[in-house]
Every structure is written in C-alpha cells, then in structure tokens.
C-alpha atoms as a PDB file:
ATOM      1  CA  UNK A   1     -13.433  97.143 132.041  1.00  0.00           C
ATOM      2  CA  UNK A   2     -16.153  99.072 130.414  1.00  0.00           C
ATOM      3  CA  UNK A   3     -19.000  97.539 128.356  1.00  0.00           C
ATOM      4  CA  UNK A   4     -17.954  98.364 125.325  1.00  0.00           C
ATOM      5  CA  UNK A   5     -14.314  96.966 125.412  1.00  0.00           C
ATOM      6  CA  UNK A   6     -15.969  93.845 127.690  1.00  0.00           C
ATOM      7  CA  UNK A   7     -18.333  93.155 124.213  1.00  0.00           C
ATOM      8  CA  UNK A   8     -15.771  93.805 122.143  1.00  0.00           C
ATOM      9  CA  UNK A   9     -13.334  91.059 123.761  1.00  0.00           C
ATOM     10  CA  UNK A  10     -16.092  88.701 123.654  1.00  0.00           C
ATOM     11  CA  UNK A  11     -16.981  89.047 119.992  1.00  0.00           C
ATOM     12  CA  UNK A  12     -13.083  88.648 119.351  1.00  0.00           C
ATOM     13  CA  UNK A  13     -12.906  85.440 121.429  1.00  0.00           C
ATOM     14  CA  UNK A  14     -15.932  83.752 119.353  1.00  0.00           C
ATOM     15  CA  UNK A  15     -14.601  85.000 115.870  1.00  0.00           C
ATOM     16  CA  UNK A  16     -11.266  83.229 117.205  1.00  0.00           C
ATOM     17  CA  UNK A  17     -12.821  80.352 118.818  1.00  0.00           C
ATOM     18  CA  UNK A  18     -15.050  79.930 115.256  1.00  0.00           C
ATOM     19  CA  UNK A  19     -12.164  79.960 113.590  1.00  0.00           C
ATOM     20  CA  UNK A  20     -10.165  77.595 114.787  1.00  0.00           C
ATOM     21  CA  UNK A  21     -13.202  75.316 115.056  1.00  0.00           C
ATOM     22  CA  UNK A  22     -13.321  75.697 111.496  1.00  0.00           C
ATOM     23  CA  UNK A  23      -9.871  75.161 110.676  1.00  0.00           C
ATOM     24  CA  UNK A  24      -9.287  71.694 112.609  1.00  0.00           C
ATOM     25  CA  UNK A  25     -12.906  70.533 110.685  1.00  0.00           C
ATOM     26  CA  UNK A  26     -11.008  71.431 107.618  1.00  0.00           C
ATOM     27  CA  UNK A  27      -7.869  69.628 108.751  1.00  0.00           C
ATOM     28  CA  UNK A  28     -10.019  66.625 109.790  1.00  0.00           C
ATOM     29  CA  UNK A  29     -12.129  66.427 106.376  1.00  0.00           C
ATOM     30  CA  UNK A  30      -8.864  66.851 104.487  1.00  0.00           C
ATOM     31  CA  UNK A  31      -7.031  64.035 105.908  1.00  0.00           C
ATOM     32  CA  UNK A  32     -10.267  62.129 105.197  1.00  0.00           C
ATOM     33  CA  UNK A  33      -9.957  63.151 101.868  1.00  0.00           C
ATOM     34  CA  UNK A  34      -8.965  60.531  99.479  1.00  0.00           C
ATOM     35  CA  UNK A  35      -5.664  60.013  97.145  1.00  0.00           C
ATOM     36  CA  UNK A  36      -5.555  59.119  93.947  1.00  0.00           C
ATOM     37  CA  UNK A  37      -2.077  57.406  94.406  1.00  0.00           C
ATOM     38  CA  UNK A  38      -1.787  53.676  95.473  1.00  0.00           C
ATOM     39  CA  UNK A  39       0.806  52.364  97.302  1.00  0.00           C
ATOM     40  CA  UNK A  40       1.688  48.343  96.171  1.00  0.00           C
ATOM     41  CA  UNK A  41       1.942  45.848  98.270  1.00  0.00           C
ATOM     42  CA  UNK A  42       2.751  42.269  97.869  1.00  0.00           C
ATOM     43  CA  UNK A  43       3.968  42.214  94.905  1.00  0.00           C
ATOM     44  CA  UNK A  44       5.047  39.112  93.666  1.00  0.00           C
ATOM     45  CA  UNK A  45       7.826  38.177  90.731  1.00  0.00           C
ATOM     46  CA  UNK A  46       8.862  34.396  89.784  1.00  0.00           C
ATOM     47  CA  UNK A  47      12.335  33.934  87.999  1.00  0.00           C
ATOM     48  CA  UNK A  48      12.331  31.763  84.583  1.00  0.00           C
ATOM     49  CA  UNK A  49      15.467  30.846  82.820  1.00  0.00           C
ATOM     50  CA  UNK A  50      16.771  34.214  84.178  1.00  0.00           C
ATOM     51  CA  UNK A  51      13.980  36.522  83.221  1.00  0.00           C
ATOM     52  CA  UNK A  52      11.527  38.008  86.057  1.00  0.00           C
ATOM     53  CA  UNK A  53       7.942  36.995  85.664  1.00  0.00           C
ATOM     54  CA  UNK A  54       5.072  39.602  87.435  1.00  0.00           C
ATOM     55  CA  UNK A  55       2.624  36.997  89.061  1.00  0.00           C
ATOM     56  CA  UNK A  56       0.506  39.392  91.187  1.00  0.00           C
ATOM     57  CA  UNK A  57       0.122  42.611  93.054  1.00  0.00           C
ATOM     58  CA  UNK A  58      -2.437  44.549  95.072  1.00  0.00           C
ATOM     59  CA  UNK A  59      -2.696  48.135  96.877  1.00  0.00           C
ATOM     60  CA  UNK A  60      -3.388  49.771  99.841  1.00  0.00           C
ATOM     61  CA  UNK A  61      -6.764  51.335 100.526  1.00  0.00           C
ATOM     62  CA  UNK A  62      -8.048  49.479  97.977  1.00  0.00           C
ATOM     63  CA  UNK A  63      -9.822  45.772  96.992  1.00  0.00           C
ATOM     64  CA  UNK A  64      -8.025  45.640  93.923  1.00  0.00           C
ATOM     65  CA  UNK A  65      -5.797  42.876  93.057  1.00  0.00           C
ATOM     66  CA  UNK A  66      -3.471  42.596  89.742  1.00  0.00           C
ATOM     67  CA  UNK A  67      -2.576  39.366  88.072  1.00  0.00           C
ATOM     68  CA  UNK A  68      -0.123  37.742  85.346  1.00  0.00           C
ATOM     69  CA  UNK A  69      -3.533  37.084  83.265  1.00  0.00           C
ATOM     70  CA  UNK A  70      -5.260  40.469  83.248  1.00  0.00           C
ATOM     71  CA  UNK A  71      -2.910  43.309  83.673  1.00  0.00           C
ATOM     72  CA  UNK A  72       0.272  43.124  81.866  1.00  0.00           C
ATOM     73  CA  UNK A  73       0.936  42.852  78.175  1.00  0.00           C
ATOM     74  CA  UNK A  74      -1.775  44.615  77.245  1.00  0.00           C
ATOM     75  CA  UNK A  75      -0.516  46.963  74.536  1.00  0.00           C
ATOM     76  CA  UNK A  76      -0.960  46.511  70.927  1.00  0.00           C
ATOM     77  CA  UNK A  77       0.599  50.020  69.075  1.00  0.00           C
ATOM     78  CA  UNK A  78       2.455  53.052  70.120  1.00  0.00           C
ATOM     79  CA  UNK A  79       5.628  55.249  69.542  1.00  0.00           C
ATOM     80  CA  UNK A  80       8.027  57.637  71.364  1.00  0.00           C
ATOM     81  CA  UNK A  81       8.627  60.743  70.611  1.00  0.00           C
ATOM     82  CA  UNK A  82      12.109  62.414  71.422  1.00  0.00           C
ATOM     83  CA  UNK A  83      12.554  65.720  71.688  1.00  0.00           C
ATOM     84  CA  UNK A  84      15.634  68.520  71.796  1.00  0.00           C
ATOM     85  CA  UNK A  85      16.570  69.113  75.425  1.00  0.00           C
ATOM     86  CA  UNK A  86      15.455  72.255  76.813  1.00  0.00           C
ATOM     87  CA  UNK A  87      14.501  73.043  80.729  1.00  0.00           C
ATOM     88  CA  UNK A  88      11.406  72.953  81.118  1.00  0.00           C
ATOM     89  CA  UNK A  89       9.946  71.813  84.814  1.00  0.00           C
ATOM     90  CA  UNK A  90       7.769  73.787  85.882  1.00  0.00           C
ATOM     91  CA  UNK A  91       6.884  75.690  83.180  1.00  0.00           C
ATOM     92  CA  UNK A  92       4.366  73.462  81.153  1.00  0.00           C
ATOM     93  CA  UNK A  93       0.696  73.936  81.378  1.00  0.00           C
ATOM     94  CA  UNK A  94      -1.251  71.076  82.927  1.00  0.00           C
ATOM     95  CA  UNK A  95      -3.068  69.823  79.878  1.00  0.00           C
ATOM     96  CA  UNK A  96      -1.297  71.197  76.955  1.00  0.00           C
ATOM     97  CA  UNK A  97       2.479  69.809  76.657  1.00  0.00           C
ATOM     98  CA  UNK A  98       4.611  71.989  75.159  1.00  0.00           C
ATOM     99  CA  UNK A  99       7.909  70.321  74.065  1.00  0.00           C
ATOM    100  CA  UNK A 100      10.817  71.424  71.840  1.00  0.00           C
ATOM    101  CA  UNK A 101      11.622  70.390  68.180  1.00  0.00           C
ATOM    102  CA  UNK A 102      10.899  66.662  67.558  1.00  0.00           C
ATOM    103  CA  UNK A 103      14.023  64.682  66.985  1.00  0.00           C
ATOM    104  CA  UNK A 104      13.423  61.729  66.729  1.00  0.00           C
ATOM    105  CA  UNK A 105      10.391  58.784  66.863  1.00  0.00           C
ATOM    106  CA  UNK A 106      10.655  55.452  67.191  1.00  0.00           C
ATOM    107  CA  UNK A 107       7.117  53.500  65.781  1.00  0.00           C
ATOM    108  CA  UNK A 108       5.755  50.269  67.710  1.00  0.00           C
ATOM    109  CA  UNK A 109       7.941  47.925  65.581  1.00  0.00           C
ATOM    110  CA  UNK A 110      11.061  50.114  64.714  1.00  0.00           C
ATOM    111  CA  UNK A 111      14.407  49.203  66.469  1.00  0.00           C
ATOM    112  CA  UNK A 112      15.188  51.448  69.381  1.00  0.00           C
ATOM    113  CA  UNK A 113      19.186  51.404  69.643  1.00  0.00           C
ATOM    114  CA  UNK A 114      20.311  50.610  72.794  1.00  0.00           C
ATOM    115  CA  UNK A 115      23.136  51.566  75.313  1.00  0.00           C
ATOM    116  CA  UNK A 116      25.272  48.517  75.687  1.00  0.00           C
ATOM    117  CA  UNK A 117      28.030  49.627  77.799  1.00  0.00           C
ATOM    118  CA  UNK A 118      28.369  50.555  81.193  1.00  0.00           C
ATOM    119  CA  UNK A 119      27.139  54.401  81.551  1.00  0.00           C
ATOM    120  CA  UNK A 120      27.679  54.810  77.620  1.00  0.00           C
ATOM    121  CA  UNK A 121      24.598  56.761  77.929  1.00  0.00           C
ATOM    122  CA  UNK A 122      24.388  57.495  74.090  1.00  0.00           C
ATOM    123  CA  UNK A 123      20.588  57.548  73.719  1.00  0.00           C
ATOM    124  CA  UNK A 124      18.014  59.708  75.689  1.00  0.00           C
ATOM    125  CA  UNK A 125      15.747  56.670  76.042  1.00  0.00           C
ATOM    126  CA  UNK A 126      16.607  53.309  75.350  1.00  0.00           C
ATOM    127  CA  UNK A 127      15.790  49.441  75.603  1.00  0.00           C
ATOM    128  CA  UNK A 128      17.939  47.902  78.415  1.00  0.00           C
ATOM    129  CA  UNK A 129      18.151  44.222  80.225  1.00  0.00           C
ATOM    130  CA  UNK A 130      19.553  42.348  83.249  1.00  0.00           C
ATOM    131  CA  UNK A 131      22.735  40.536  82.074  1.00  0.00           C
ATOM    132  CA  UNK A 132      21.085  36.971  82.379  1.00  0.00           C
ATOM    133  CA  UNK A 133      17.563  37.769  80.619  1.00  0.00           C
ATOM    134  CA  UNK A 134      16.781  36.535  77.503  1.00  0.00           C
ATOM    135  CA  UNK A 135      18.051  38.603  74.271  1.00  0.00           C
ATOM    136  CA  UNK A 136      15.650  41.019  72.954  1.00  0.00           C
ATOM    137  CA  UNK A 137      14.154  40.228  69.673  1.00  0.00           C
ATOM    138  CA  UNK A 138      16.841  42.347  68.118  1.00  0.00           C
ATOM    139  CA  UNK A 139      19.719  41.253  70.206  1.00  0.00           C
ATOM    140  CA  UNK A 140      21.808  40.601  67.598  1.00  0.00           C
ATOM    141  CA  UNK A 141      21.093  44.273  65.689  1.00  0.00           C
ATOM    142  CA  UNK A 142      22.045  46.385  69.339  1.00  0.00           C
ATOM    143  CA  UNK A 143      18.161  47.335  69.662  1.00  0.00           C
ATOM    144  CA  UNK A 144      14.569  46.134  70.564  1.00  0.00           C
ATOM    145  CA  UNK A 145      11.605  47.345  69.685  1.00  0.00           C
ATOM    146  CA  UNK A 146       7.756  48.885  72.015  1.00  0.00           C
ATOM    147  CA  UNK A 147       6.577  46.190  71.230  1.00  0.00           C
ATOM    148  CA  UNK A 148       9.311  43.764  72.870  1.00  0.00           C
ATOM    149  CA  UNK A 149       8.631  45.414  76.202  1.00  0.00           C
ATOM    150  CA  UNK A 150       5.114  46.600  75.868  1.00  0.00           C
ATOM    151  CA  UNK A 151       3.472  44.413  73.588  1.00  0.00           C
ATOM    152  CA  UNK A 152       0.264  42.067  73.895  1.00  0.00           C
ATOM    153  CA  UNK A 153       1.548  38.778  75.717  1.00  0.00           C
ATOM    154  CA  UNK A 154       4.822  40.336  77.046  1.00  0.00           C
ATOM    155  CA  UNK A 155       5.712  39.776  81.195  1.00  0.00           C
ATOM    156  CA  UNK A 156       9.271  40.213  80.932  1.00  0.00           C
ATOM    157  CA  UNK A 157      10.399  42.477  84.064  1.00  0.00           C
ATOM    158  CA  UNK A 158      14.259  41.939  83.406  1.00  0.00           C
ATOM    159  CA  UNK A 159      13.669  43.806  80.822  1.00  0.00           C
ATOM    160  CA  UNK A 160      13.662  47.833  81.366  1.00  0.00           C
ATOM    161  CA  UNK A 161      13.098  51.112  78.928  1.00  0.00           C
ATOM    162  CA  UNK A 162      15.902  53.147  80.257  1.00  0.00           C
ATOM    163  CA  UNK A 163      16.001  57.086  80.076  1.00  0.00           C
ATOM    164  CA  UNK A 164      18.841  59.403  80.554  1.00  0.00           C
ATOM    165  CA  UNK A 165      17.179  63.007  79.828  1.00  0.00           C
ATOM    166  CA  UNK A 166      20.780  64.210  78.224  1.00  0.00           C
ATOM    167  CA  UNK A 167      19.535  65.381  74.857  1.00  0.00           C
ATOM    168  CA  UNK A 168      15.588  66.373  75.816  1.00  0.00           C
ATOM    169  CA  UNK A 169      12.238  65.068  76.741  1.00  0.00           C
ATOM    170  CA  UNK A 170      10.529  62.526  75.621  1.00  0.00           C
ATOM    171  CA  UNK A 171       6.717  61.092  75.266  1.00  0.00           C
ATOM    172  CA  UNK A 172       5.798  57.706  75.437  1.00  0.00           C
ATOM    173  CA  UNK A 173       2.214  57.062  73.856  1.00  0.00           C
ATOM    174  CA  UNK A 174       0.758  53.319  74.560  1.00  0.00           C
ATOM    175  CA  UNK A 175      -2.666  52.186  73.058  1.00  0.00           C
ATOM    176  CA  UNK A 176      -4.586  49.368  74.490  1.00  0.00           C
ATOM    177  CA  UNK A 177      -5.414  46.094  72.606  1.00  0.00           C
ATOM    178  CA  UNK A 178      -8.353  46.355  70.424  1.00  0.00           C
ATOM    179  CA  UNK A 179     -10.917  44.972  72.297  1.00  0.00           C
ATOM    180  CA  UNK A 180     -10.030  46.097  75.772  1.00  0.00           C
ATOM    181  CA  UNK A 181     -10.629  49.897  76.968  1.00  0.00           C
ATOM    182  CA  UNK A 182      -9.575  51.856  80.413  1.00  0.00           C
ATOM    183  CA  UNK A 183     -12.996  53.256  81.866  1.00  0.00           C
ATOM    184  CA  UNK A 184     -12.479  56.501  84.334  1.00  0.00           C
ATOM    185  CA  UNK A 185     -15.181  56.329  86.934  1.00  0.00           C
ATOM    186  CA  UNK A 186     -17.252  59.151  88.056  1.00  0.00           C
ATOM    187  CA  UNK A 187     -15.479  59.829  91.347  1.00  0.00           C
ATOM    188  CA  UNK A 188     -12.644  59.246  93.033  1.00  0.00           C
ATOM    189  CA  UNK A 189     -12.424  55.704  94.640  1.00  0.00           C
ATOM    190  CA  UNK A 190     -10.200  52.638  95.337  1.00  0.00           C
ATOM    191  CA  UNK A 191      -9.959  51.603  91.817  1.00  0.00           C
ATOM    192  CA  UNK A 192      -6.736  51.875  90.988  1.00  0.00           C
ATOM    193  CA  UNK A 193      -6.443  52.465  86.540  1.00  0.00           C
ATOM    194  CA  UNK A 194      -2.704  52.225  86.242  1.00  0.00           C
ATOM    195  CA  UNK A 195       0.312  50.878  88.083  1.00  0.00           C
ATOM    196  CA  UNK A 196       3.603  51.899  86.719  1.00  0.00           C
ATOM    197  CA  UNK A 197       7.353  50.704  88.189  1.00  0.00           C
ATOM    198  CA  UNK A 198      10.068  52.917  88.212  1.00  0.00           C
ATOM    199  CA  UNK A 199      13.880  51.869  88.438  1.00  0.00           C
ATOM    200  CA  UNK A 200      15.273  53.626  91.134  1.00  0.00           C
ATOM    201  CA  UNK A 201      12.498  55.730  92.784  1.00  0.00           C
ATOM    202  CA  UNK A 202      14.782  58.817  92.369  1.00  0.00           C
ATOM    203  CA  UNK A 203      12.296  60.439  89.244  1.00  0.00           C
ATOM    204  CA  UNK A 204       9.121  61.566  88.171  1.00  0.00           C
ATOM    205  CA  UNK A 205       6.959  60.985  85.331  1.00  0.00           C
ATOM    206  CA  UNK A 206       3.517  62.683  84.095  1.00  0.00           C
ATOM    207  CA  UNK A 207       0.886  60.790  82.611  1.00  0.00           C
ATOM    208  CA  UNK A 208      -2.652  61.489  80.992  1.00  0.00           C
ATOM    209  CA  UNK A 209      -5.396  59.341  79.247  1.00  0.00           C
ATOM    210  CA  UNK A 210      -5.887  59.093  75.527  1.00  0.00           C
ATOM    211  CA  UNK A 211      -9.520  59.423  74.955  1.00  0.00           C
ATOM    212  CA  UNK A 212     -11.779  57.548  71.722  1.00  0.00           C
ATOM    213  CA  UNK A 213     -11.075  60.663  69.272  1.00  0.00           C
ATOM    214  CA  UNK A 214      -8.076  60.802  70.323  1.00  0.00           C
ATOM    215  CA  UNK A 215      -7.908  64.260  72.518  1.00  0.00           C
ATOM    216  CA  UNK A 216      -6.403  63.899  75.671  1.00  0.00           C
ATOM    217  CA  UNK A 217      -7.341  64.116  79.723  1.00  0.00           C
ATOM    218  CA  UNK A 218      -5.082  66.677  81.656  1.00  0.00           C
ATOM    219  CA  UNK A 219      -1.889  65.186  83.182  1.00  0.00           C
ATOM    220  CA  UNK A 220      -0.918  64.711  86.462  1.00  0.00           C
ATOM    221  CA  UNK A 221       2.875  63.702  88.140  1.00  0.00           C
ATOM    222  CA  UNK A 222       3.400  61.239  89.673  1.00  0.00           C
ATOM    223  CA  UNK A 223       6.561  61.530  91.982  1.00  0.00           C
ATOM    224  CA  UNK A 224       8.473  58.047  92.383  1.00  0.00           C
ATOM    225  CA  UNK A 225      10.677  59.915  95.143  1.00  0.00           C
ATOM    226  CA  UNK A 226       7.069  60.444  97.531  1.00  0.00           C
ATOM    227  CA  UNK A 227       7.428  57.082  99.667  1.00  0.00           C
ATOM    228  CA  UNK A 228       4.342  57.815 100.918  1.00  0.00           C
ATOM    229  CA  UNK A 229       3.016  56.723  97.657  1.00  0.00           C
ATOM    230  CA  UNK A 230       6.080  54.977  95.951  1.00  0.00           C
ATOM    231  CA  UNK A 231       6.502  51.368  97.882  1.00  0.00           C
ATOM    232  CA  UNK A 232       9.129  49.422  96.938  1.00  0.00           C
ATOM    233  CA  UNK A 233       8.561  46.544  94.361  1.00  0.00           C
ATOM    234  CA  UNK A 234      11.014  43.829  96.856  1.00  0.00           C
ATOM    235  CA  UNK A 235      13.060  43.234  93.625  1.00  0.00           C
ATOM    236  CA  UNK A 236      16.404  45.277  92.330  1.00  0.00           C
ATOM    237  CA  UNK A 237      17.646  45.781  88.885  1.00  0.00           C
ATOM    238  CA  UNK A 238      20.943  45.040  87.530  1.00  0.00           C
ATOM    239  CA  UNK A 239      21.069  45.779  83.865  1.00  0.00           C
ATOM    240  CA  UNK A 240      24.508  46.195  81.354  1.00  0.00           C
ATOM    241  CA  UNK A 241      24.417  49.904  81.104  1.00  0.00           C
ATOM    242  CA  UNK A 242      23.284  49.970  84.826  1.00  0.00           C
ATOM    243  CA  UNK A 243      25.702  47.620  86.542  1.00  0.00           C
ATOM    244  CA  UNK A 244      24.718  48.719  89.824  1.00  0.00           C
ATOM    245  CA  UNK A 245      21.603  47.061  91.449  1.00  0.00           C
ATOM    246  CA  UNK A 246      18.836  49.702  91.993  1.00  0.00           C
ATOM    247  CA  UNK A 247      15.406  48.828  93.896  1.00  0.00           C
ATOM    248  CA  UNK A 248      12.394  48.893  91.522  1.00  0.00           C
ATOM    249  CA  UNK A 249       9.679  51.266  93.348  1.00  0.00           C
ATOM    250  CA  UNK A 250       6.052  51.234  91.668  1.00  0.00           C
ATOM    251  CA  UNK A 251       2.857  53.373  92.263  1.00  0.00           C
ATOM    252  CA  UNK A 252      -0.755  53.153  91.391  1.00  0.00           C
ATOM    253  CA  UNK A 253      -3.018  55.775  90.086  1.00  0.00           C
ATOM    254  CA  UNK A 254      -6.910  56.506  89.961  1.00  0.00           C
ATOM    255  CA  UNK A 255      -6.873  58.662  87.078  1.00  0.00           C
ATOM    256  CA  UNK A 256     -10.210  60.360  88.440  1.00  0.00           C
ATOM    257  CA  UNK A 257      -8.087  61.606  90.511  1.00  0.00           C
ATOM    258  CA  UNK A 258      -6.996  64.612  88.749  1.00  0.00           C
ATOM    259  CA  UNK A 259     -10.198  66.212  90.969  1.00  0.00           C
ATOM    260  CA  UNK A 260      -7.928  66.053  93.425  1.00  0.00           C
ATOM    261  CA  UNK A 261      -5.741  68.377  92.261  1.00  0.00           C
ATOM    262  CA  UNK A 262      -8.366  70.729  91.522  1.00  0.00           C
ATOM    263  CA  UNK A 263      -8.731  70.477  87.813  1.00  0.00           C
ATOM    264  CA  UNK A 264     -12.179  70.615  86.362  1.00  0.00           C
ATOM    265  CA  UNK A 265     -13.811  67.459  86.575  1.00  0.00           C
ATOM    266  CA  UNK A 266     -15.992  66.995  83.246  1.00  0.00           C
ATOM    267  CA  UNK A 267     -12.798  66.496  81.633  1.00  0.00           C
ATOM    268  CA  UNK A 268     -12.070  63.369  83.008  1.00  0.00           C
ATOM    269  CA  UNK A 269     -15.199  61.207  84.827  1.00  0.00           C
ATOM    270  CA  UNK A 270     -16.749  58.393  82.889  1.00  0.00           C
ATOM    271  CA  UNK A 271     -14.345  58.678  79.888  1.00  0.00           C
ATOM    272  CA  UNK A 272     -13.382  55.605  77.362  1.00  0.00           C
ATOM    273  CA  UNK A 273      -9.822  55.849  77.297  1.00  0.00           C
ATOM    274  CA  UNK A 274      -7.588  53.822  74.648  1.00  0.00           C
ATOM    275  CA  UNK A 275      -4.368  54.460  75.719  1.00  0.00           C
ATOM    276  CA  UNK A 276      -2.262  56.320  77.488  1.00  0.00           C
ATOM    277  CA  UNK A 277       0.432  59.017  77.583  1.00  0.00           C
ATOM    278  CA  UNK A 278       3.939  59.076  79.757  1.00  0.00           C
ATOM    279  CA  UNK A 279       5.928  61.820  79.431  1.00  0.00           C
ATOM    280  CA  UNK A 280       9.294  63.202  80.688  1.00  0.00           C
ATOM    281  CA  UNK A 281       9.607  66.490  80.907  1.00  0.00           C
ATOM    282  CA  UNK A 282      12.519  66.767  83.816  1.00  0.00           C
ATOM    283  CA  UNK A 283      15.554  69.361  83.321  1.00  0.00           C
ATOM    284  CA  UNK A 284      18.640  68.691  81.920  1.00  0.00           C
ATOM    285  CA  UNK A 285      20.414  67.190  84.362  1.00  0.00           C
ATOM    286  CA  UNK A 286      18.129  65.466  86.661  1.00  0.00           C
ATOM    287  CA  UNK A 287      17.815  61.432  86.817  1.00  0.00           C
ATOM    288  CA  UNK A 288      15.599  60.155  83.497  1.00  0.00           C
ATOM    289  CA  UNK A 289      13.036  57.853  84.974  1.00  0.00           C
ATOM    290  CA  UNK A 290      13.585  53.884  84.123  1.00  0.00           C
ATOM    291  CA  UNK A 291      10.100  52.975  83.200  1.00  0.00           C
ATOM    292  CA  UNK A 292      10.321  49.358  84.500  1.00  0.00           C
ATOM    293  CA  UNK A 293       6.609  47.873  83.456  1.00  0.00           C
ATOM    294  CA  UNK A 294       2.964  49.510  83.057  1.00  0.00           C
ATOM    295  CA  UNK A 295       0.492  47.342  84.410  1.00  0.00           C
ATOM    296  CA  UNK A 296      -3.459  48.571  84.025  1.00  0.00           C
ATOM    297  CA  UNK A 297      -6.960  47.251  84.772  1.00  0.00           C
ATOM    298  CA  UNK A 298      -9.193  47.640  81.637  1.00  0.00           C
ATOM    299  CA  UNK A 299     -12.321  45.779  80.739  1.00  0.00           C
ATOM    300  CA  UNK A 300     -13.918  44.405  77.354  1.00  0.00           C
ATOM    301  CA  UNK A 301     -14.462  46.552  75.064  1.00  0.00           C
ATOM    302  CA  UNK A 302     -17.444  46.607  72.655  1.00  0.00           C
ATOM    303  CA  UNK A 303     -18.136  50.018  70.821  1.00  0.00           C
ATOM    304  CA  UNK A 304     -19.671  51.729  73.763  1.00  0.00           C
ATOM    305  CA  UNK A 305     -20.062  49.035  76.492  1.00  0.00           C
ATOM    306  CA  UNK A 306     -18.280  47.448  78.808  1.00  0.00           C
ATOM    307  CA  UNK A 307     -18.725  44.246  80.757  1.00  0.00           C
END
C-alpha cells in the first residue's frame, strides 16, 4: 500500500471512529435528557356513598406528591367551545389553533345535556356518571354543568366529561380560583404543573397555559396511548352511556417542558398562568378522549407574588 492511500485510510478510520464517538455521547446525553411527562404512581381513591373520592397521588422522577386538600377542585370559571367537525390532525400549527365554525358553547354554569343511554352518543362532549354516584346538580333536567365537575370544592371521580368527536372539536378553557395561580419555572425539572386522567388511555389531548392578559403558551400533546408516560390510575369506569368498565390512565406534565420539544423557550419560563386550555382536535372517527379529572399544583396568588 502506498503512502498516500495508507494516509488516506487512516484519516477515514478517525473521521469514522470520531463519529461514532460522537454519536453514542449524543445517545448517552439524550437519554439523560429529561421528560416533561410524569408517570403516576400510587394513586389512591376512597369510595363514599358510591362516589370515588381522589385522596392522593405522586410521580415518578419526581418529589412531588398530590393531595385531596391542594390539588383538586380548584377551578372557579370556564366554558367549552364546540366546534363543526372537520379533520384536522396534523395539520394545526403548534401555538395558533385553528378550528372550524363555532357551534356551540356551554358557559361555567349553563347545563351541558347529557347522553343517557347506552352508546346514544348524541352530544360531542358531554357530562356522564357511574350508575351508583350521586345525581348531578341537574339530574333531574338530563344535564350538569363545568362547574359540577370542575368547580372549587368538587372531588367527585365517578363523575366523567365524556367526548365522542362525531360532530367536531372541541376546547375546554379552565381558570384557576382567584387567589391561586400556576407558576412555569425556568427550566425543565421534576415539578410536575398538571395531572390529567383519561378514561380509557386509547386518546390524546393538547393542552397550553392561559397567561395574566390572557394570550396563550404554545401547546403540546399529550398521548394517553404512550404507556411509557400514561400509568394506569388502579380504578375502572363504568358509566350509563359507557356500560362497559374502562381503566382510567392519567399523566403528569411540566409545562416547561415545551423546550423539550424544541419550541422557543421565552414563551413559556417563569410565566403566571391563570388557567388552562384542553383541546381536542382528533379526526372524525377516532376515540374522543374522556377527560376523567384535572388535578394541578398552584400556589397563592397575590398580584405578582407567590408564596
């Protein structure tokens, strides 16, 4: 072999031995990388006079611990929007929703109708309960209201919103009690913002933060059919549209975590957020996720500070 060829092969074998040094660094400092999803773990129910109480929760990868006390029935005001159906996965941009004609929205305190037969699957998105829970404030009208499910006070898991994504998309927009605010951190880390339970585990959802003047963070999906991220609640749901029982599957979120996915980052760390935004926006067609409770960790609330 000549000199020439001999330097040349050697050059090739360090470009090709730098390279794949590189690439397994890479490999290694990606799987060190962290998630912004949170998989549950013990979480904890009690039954009362046939109704399903949370007690408690916490995650993996993370310190963080949910309770009956602090995390659930925290909303005081919101509404869902319903929109025509058109097929649109896919084709959204990441912070701008673009939906079809408005058809419909239900206010905080307006009755939602409800589905009371078995697969009658009549409304897009709808109120629905296990057979032995207690009636809904407006039982007796066929209905129940946001704030039934959602509202301040509320821990009623045998209670479910129940989507069917036959006659379009829908947004669900949920603002925290007045003296309590959702505060992104600066980076990504084990604090986990929102924890959201999904009937099923067989949908996805997208979700984004309402900020103080009322613009919004980018969205982000979060897939209920990822186990890796979607654990199982240890509880199924039997409801009277939904006669048979299907495993509640929950996941939590860091929502400075949208770095993750590469989006730009001044949009999103150290924000005051007052509520929050979950939207369906799967094709005709496709299971309608069951959005079975929204727990999140906020903090007081004082015009600027928190405590």
């Amino acid at each position: 072999m000549n000199k020439l060829v001999m330097r040349t092969a050697i050059t090739t074998l360090a470009v090709m031995s730098a390279v794949i040094s590189f690439a397994g660094d890479y490999a290694s400092c990606k799987c060190k990388e962290p998630s912004p999803y949170f998989r549950v773990k013990d979480f904890t129910t009690k039954m009362e006079n046939g109704n399903r109480r949370f007690v408690e929760c916490s995650f993996e990868d993370s310190g963080m611990k949910y309770t009956a006390d602090s995390n659930i029935g925290i909303f005081s005001n919101g509404n869902i929007k319903v929109y025509e159906g058109i097929s649109s996965k896919g084709r959204m941009a990441s912070d701008s929703v673009e939906l079809g004609k408005e058809r419909k929205c239900y206010n905080w305190t307006e009755i939602i109708p409800r589905d009371n037969l078995h697969f009658m699957n009549s409304f897009s998105i709808n109120p629905d309960k296990e057979p032995a829970a207690s009636d809904m404030t407006f039982e007796y009208m066929k209905g129940a209201t946001l704030n039934d499910l959602f509202g301040i006070g509320k821990n009623n898991l045998s209670w479910i919103l129940d989507a069917e994504d036959k006659d379009g998309e829908w947004v669900l927009t949920l603002y925290f009690k007045e003296d309590k605010r959702l505060f992104t951190g600066d980076k990504l880390t084990g604090d986990v913002d929102i924890c959201i339970g999904e009937r099923g585990g067989n949908s996805e959802i997208y979700i984004r933060g309402i900020k103080e003047d009322g613009t919004l963070l980018p969205e982000f999906r979060l897939d209920f059919k990822d186990r890796h991220f979607a654990a199982s609640c240890g509880y199924d749901m039997q409801t009277k549209e939904q006669t048979n029982p299907q495993t509640i599957f929950a996941m939590g979120v860091n929502l400075a975590g949208l770095e993750f996915e590469g989006r730009n980052s001044h949009l999103y760390k150290n924000v005051v957020l007052k509520g929050i935004q979950i939207i369906n926006k799967e094709k005709t067609g496709n299971y309608g996720p069951d959005i079975a409770f929204i727990l999140a960790y906020l903090r007081d609330y004082k015009g600027i500070e928190a405590k």
